[in-house]
N, C-alpha and C. Protein backbone atom coordinates (compact mmCIF):
# COMPACT_ATOMS: atom_id res chain seq x y z
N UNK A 1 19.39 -29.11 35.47
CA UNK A 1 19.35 -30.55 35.26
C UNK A 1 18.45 -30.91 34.06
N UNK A 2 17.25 -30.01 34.13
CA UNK A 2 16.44 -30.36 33.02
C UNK A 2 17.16 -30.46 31.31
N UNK A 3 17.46 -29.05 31.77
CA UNK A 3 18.19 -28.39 30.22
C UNK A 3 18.89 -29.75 29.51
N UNK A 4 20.18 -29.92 30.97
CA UNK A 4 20.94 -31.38 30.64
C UNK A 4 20.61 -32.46 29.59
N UNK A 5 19.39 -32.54 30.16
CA UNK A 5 18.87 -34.30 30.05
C UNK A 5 18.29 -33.89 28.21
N UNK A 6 17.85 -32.95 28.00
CA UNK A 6 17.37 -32.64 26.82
C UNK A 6 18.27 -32.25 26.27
N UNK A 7 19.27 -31.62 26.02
CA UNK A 7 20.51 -31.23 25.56
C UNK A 7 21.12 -32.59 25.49
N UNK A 8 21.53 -33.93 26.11
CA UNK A 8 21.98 -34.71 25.87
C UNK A 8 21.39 -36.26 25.17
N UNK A 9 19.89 -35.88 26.02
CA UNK A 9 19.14 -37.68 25.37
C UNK A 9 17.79 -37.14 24.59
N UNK A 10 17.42 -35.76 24.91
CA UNK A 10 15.95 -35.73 23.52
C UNK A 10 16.30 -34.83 22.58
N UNK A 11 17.27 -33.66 22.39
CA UNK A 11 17.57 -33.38 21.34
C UNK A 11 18.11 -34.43 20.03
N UNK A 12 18.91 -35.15 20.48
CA UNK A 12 19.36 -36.29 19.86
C UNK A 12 19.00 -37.09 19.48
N UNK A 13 17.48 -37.71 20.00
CA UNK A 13 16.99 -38.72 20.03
C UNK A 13 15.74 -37.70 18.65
N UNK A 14 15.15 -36.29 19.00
CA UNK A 14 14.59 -35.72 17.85
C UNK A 14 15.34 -35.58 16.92
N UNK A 15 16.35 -35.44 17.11
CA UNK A 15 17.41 -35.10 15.35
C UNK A 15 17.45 -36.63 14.41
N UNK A 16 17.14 -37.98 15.30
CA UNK A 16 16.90 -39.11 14.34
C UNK A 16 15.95 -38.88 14.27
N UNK A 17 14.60 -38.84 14.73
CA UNK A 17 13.42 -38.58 14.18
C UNK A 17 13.25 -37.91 12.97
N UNK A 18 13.87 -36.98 13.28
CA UNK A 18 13.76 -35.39 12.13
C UNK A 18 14.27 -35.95 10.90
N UNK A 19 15.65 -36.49 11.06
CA UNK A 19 16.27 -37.66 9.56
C UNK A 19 15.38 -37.80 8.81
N UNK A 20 14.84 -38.99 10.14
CA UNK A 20 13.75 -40.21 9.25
C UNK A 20 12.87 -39.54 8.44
N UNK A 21 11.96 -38.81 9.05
CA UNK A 21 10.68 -37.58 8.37
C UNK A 21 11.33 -37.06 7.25
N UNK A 22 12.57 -35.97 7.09
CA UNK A 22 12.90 -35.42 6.18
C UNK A 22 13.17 -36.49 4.61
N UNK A 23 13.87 -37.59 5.71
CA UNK A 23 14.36 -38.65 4.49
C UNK A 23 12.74 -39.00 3.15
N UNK A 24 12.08 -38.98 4.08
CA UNK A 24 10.79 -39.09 3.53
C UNK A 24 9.55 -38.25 3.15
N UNK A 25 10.14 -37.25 3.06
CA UNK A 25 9.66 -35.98 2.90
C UNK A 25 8.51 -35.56 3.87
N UNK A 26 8.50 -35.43 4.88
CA UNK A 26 7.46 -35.71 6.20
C UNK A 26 7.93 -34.10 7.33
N UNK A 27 7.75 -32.96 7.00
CA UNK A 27 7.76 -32.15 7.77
C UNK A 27 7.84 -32.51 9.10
N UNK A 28 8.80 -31.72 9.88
CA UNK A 28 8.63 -32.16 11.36
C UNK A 28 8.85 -30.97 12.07
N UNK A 29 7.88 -30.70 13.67
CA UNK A 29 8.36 -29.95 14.55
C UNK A 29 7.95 -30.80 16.13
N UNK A 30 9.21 -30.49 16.61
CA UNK A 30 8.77 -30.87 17.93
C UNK A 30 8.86 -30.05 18.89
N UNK A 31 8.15 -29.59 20.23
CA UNK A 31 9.26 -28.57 21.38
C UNK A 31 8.62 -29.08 22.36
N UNK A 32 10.05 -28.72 23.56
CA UNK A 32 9.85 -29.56 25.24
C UNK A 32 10.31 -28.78 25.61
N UNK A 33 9.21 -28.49 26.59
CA UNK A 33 9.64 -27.50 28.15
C UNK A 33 9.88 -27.94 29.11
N UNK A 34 11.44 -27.68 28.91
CA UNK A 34 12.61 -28.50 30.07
C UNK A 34 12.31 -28.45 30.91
N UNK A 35 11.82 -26.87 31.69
CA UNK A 35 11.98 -26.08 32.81
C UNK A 35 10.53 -24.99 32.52
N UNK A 36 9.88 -24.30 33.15
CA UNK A 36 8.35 -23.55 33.19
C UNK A 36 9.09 -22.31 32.26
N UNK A 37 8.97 -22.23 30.87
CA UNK A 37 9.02 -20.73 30.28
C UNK A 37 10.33 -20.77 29.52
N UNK A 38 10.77 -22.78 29.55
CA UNK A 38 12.35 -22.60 28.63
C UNK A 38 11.82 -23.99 27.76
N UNK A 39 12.47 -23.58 26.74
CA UNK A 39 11.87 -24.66 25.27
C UNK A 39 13.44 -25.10 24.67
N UNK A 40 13.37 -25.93 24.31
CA UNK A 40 13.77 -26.91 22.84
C UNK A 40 12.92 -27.04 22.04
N UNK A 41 13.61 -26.77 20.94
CA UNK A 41 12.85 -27.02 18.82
C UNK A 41 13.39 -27.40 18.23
N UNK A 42 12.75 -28.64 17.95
CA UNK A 42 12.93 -29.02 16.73
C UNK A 42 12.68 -28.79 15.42
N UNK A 43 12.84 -28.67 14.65
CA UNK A 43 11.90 -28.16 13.54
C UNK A 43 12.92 -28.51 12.03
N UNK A 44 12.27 -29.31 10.84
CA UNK A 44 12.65 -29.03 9.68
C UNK A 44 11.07 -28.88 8.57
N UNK A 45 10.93 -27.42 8.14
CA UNK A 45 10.10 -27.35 7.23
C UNK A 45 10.10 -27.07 5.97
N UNK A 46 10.16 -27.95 5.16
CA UNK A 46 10.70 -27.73 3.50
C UNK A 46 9.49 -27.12 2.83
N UNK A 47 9.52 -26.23 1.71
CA UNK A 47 8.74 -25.47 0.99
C UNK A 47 7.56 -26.48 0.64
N UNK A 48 6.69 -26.35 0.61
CA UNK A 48 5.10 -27.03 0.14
C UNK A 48 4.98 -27.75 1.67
N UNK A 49 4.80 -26.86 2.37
CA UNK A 49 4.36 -28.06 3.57
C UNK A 49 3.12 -26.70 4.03
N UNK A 50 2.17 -27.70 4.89
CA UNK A 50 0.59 -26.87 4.96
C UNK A 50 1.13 -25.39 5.87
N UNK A 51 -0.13 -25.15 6.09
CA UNK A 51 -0.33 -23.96 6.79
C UNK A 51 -0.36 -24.65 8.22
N UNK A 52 -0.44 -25.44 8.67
CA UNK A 52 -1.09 -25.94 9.85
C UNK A 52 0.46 -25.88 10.46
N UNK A 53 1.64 -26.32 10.11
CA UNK A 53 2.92 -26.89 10.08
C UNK A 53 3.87 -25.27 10.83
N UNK A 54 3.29 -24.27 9.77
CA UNK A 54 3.97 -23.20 9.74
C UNK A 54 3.22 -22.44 11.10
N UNK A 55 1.87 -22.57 11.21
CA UNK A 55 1.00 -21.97 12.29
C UNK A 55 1.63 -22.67 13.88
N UNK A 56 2.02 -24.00 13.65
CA UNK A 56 2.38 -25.06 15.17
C UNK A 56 3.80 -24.43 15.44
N UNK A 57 4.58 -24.29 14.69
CA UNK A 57 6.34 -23.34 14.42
C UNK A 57 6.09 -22.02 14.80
N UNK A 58 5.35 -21.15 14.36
CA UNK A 58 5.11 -20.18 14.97
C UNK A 58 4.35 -19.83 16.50
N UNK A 59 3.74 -20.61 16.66
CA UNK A 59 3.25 -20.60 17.99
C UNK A 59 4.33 -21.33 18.79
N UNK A 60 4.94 -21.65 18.34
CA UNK A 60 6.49 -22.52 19.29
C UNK A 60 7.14 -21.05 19.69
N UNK A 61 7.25 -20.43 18.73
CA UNK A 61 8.34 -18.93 18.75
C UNK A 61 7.85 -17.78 19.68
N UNK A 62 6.50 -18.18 19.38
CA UNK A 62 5.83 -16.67 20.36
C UNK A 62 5.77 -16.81 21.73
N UNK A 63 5.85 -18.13 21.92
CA UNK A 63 6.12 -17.98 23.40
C UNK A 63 5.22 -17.40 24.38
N UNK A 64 3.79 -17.73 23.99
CA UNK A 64 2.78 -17.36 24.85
C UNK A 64 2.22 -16.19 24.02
N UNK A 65 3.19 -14.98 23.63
CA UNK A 65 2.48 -13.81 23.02
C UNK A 65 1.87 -13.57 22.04
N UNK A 66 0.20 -14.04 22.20
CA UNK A 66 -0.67 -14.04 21.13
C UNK A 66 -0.49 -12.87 20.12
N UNK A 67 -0.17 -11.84 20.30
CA UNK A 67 0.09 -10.20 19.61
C UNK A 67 1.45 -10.96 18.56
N UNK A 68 2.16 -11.34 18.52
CA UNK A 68 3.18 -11.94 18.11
C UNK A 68 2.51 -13.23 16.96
N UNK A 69 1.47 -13.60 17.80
CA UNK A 69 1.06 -15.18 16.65
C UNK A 69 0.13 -14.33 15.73
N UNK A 70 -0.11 -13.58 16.11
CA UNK A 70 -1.46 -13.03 15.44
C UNK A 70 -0.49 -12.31 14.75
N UNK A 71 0.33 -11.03 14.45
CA UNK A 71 1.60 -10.51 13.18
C UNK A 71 1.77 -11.74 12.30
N UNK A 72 2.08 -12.71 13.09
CA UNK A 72 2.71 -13.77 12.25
C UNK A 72 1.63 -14.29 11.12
N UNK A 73 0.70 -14.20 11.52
CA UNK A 73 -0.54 -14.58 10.80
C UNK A 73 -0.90 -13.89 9.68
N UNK A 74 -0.81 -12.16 10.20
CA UNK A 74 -1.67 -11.62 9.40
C UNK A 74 -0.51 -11.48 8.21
N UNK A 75 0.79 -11.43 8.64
CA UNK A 75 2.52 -11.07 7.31
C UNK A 75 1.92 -12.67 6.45
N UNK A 76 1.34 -14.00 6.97
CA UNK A 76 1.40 -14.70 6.33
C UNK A 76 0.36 -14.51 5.36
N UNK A 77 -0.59 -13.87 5.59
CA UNK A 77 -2.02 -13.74 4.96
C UNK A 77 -1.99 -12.91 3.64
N UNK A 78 -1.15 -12.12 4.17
CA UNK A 78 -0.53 -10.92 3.11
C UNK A 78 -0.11 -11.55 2.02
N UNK A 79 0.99 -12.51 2.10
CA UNK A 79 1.69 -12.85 1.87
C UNK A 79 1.04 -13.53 0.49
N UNK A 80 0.32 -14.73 1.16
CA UNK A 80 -0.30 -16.35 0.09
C UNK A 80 -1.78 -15.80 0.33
N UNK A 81 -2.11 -14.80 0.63
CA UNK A 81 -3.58 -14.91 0.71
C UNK A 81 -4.24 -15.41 2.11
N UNK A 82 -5.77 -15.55 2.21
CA UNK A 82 -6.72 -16.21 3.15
C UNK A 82 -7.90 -16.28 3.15
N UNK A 83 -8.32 -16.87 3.86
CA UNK A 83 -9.83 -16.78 4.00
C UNK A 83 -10.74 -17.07 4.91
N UNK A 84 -9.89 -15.98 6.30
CA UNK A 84 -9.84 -15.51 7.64
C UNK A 84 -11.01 -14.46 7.44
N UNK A 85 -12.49 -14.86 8.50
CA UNK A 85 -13.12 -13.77 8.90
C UNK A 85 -12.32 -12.43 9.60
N UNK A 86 -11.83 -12.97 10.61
CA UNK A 86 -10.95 -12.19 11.83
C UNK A 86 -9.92 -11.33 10.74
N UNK A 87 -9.12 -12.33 10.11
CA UNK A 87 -7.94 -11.51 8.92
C UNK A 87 -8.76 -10.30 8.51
N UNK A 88 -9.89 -10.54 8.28
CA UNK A 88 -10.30 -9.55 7.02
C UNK A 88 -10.95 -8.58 8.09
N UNK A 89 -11.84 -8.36 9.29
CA UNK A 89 -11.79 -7.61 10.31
C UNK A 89 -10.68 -6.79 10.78
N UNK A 90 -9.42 -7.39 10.62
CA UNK A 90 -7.77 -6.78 10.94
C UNK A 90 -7.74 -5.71 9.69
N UNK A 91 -8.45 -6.22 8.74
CA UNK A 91 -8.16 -5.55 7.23
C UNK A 91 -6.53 -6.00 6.52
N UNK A 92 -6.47 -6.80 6.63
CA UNK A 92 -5.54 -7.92 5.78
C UNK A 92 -6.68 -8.48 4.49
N UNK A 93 -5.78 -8.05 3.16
CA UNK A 93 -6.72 -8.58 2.15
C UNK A 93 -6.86 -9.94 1.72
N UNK A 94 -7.56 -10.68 1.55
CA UNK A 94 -7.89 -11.38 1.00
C UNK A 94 -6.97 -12.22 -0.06
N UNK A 95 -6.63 -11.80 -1.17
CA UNK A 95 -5.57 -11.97 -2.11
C UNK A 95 -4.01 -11.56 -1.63
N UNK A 96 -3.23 -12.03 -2.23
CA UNK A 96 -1.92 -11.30 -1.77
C UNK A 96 -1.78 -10.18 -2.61
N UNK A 97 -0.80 -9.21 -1.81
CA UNK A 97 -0.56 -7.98 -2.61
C UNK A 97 0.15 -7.90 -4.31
N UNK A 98 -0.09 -8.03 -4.85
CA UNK A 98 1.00 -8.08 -6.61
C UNK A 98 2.13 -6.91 -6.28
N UNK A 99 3.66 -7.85 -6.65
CA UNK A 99 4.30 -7.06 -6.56
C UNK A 99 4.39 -5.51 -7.46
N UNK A 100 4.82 -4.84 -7.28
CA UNK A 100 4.96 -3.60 -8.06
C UNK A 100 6.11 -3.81 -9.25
């Protein structure tokens, strides 16, 4: 029943939301737990949007499994850089790698 009601009146009702935001260049994520351990996402994230945006999306995905948010973290760190005590304890550098 849960699934239902979100599948028919809040997915829908987030996809105008999501419009409006995108129309205006306004990153959006939303998620609802229909049921204990089942989600709906929303999500549109266009290139130049913060770290904070990409960190709330990924913790939507992991689904509880910190080991999972924390990969996600450290591939991002790699990636653009950081300036994570903990990152740099993991031994994730600092700078991003230069490609070869």
């Amino acid at each position: 029943m849960s699934e239902q009601i979100y599948d028919e009146q809040v997915a829908p009702a987030l996809m105008e939301i999501m419009k409006v935001c995108n129309a205006n260049g306004m990153p959006f994520i939303a998620q609802v737990e229909y049921a204990p351990g089942e989600f709906g996402t929303s999500a549109d994230l266009p290139e130049g949007r913060s770290l904070v945006m990409g960190l709330m999306y990924a913790a939507g995905l992991c689904r509880g499994n910190v080991d999972s948010l924390i990969m996600w973290m450290m591939n991002h760190a790699k990636e653009h850089g950081h300036s994570s005590a903990f990152l740099m304890q993991l031994g994730v550098p600092l700078q991003p790698e230069k490609a070869a």
